[in-house]
Protein backbone atom coordinates (compact mmCIF):
# COMPACT_ATOMS: atom_id res chain seq x y z
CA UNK A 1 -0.02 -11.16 -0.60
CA UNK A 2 3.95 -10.14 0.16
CA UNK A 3 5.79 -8.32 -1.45
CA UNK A 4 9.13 -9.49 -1.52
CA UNK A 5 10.26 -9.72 -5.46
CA UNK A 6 10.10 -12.66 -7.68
CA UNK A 7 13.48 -13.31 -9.44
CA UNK A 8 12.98 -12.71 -13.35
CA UNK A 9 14.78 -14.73 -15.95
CA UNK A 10 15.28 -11.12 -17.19
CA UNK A 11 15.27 -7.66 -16.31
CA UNK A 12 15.21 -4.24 -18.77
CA UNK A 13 18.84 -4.87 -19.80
CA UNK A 14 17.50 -6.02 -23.99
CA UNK A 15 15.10 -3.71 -24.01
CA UNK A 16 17.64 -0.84 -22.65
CA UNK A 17 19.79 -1.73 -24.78
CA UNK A 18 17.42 -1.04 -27.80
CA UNK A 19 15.48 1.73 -26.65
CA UNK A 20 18.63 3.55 -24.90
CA UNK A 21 20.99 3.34 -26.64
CA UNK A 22 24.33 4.28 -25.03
CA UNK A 23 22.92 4.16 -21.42
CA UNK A 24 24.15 1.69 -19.39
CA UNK A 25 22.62 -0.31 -16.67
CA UNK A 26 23.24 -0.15 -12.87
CA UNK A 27 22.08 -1.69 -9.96
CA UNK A 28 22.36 1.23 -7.18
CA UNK A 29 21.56 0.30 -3.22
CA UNK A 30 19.95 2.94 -1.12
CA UNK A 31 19.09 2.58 2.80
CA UNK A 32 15.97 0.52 1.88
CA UNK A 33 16.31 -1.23 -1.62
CA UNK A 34 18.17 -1.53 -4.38
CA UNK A 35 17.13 0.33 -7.60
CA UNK A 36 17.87 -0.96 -11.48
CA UNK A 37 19.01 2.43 -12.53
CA UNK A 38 20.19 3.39 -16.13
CA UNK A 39 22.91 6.40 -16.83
CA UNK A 40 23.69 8.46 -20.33
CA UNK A 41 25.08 11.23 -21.47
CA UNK A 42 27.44 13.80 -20.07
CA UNK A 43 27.25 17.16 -18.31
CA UNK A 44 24.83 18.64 -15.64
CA UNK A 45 23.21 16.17 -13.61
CA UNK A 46 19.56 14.99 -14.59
CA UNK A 47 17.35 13.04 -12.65
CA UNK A 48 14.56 11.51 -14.32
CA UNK A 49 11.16 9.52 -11.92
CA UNK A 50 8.54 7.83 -13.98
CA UNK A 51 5.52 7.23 -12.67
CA UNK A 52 3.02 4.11 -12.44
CA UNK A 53 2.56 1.34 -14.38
CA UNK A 54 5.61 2.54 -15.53
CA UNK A 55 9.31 2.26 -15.13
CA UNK A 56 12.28 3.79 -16.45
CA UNK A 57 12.05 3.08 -19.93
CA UNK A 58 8.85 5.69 -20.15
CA UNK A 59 11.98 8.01 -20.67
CA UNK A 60 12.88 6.06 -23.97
CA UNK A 61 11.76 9.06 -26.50
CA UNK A 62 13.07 11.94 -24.67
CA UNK A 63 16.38 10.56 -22.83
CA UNK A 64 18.29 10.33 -25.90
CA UNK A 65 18.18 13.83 -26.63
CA UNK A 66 18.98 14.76 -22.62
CA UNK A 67 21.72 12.88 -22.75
CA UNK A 68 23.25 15.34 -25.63
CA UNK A 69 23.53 17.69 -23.17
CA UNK A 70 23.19 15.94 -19.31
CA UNK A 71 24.21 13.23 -17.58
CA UNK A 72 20.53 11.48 -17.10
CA UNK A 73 20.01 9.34 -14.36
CA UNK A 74 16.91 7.71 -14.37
CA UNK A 75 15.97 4.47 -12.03
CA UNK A 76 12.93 2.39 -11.28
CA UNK A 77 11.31 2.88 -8.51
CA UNK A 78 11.33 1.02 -5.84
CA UNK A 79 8.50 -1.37 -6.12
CA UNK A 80 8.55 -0.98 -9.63
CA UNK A 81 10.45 -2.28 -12.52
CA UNK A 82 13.54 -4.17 -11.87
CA UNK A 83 14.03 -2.40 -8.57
CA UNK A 84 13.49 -4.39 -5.75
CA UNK A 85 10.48 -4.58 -3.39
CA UNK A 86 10.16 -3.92 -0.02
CA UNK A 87 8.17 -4.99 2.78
CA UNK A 88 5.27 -2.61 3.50
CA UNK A 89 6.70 -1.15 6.71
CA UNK A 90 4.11 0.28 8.90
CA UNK A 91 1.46 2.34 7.85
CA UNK A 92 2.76 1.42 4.30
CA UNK A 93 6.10 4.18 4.80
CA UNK A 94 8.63 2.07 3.01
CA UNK A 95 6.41 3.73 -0.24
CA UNK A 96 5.47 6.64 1.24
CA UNK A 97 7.03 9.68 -0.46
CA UNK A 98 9.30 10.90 1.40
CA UNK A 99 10.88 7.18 1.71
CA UNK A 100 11.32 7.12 -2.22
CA UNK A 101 12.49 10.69 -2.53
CA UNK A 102 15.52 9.68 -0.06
CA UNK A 103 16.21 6.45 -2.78
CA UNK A 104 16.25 9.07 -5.37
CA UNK A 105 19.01 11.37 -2.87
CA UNK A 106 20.67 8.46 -2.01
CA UNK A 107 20.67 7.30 -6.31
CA UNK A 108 22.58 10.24 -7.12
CA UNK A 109 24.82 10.85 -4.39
CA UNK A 110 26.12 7.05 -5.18
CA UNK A 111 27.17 8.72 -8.77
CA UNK A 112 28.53 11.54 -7.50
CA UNK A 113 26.19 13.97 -7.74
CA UNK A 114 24.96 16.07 -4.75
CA UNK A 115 23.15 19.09 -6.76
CA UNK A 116 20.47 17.93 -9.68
CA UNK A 117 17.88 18.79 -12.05
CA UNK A 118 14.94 16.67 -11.29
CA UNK A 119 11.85 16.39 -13.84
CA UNK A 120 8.74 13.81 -12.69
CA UNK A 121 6.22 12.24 -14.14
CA UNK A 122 2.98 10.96 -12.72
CA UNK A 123 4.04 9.15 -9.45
CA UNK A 124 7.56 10.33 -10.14
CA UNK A 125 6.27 13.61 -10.10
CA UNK A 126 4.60 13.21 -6.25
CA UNK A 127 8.48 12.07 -5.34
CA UNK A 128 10.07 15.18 -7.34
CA UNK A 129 7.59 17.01 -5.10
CA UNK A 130 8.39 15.13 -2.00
CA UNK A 131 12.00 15.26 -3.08
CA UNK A 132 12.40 19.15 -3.38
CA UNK A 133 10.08 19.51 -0.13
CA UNK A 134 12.83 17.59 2.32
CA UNK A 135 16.05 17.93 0.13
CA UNK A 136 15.85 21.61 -1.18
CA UNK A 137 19.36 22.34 -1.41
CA UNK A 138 19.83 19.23 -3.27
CA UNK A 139 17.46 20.38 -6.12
CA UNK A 140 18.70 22.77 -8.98
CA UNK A 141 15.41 23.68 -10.79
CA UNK A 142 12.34 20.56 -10.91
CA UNK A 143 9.79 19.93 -13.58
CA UNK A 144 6.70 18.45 -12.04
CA UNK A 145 4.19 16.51 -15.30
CA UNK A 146 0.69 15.71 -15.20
CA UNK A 147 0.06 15.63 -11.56
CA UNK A 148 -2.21 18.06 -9.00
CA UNK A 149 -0.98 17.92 -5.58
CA UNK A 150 -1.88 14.74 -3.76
CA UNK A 151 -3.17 16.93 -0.40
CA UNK A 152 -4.89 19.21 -2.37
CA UNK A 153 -7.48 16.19 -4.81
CA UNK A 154 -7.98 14.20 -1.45
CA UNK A 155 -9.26 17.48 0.58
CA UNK A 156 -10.91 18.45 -2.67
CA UNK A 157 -12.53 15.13 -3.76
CA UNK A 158 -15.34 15.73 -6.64
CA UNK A 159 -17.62 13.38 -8.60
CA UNK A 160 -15.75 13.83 -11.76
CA UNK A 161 -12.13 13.41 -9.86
CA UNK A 162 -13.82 9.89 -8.30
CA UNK A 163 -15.19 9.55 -12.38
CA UNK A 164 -11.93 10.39 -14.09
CA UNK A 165 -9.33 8.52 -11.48
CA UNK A 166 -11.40 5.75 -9.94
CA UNK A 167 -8.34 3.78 -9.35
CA UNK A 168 -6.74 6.22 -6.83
CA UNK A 169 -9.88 5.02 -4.79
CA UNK A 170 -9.58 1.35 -6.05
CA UNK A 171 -5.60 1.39 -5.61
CA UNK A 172 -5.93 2.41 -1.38
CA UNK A 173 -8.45 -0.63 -0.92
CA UNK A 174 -6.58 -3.19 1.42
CA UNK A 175 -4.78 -6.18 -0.13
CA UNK A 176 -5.37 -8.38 -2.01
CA UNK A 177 -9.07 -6.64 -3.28
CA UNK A 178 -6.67 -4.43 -5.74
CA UNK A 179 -4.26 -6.47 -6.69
CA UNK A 180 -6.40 -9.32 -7.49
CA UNK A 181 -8.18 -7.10 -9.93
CA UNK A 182 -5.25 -6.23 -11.28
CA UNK A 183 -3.52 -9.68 -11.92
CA UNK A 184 -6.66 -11.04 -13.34
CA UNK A 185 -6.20 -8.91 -16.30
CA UNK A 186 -2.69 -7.53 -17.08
CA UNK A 187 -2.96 -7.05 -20.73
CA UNK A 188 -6.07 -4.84 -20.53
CA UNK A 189 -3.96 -2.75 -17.75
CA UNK A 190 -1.00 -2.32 -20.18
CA UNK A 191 -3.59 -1.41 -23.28
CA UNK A 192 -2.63 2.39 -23.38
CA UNK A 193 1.03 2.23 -23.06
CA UNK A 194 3.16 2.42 -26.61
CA UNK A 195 3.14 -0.49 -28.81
CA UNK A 196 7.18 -0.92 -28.42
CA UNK A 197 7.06 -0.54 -24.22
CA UNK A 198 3.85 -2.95 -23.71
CA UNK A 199 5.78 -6.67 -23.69
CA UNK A 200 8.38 -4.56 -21.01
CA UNK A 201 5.71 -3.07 -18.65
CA UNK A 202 3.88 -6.49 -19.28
CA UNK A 203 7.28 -8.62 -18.10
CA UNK A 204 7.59 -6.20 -15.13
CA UNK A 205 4.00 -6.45 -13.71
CA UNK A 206 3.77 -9.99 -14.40
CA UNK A 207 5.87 -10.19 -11.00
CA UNK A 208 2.70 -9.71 -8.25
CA UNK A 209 5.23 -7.86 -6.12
CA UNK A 210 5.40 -5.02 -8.26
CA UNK A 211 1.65 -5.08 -8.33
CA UNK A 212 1.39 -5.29 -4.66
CA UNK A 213 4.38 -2.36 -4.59
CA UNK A 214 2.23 0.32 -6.69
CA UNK A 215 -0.94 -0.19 -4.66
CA UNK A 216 1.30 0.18 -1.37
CA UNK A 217 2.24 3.42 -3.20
CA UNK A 218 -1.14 4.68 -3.65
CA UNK A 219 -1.91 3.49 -0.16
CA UNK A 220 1.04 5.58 0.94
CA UNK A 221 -0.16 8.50 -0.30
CA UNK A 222 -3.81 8.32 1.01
CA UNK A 223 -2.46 7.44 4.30
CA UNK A 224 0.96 8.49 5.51
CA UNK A 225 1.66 11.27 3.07
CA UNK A 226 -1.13 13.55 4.10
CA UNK A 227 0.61 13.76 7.22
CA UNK A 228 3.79 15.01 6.67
């Protein structure tokens, strides 16, 4: 399976445009891909990483009310979304962490911004982590939700982690065996998300790319991210 992108009939723009209001959409390019990014608001800089099966638009409830008082910045990531999706690289590094925290660098330097709050979620949060690790003078003050460090769960594996987060397991398993799975049910893997984000995150993972892109993520960070 590849994972160069599809080309969609459509990308977030409606659905930004109903959900966020005010923001506007940008397509940014870093070093190694270009990310669909969306910008609102005004004052201090805030950057904003969703995590997986997610993209930007997981921000939709809260953004709106950051943007009263910061500029929020807040792009796919790469492999996810609208952004676009790189080749693997080798040992899966164009998703390792530290490769996605230098889009996020590289995302707000483009808009001026050298100095930024950063809050992530999920997988966002892993690259907020990532982020602050190699770019500390970059980062302002960080908000890290719902994650455990990545190190410390794989060193520190237990039957109810395997139980509770079987997919981090299924996820690192090499292509296609994931993504197959995946594909051959897209609705069911979209069941949990809100009612008015499911047709979006549906749209977005109906492209196998972005499929292929978050298992090369989890891959990334069972493989080349325990090493840095």
């Amino acid at each position: 399976l590849g994972s160069s992108p599809n080309v969609h009939a459509a990308d977030s723009s409606a659905a930004v445009a109903r959900l966020l209001p005010g923001f506007k959409v940008h397509k940014v390019k870093t070093s190694g891909a270009t990310l669909h990014t969306v910008v609102g608001g005004s004052g201090p800089p805030l950057l904003l990483i969703h995590g997986a099966p997610q993209t930007h638009l997981s921000w939709h409830r809260v953004a709106p009310e950051l943007a009263k008082t910061y500029t929020v910045v807040a792009p796919d990531l790469r492999g996810y979304g609208d952004s676009s999706k790189p080749e693997d690289g080798e040992n899966h590094v164009n998703y390792s962490k530290r490769t996605m925290a230098q889009d996020k660098i590289e995302v707000m330097r483009h808009f001026g911004f050298d100095r930024f709050a950063v809050v992530g979620h999920d997988r966002g949060g892993r690259v907020a982590h990532r982020l602050a690790l190699d770019h500390p003078d970059a980062v302002t003050r960080m908000s890290v939700l719902d994650i455990v460090p990545t190190y410390y769960l794989y060193t520190n594996v237990t039957k109810a982690f395997v139980d509770t987060y079987f997919h981090w397991f299924l996820f690192t398993r090499p292509a296609p065996f994931p993504e197959n799975i995946i594909n051959a049910n897209l609705e069911a893997y979209v069941g949990g998300a809100p009612p008015e984000l499911r047709e979006e995150y549906l749209r977005a993972l109906k492209d196998p790319a972005m499929v292929h892109a978050m298992c090369e993520d989890y891959r990334a960070s069972a493989g080349i991210d325990m090493k840095f």
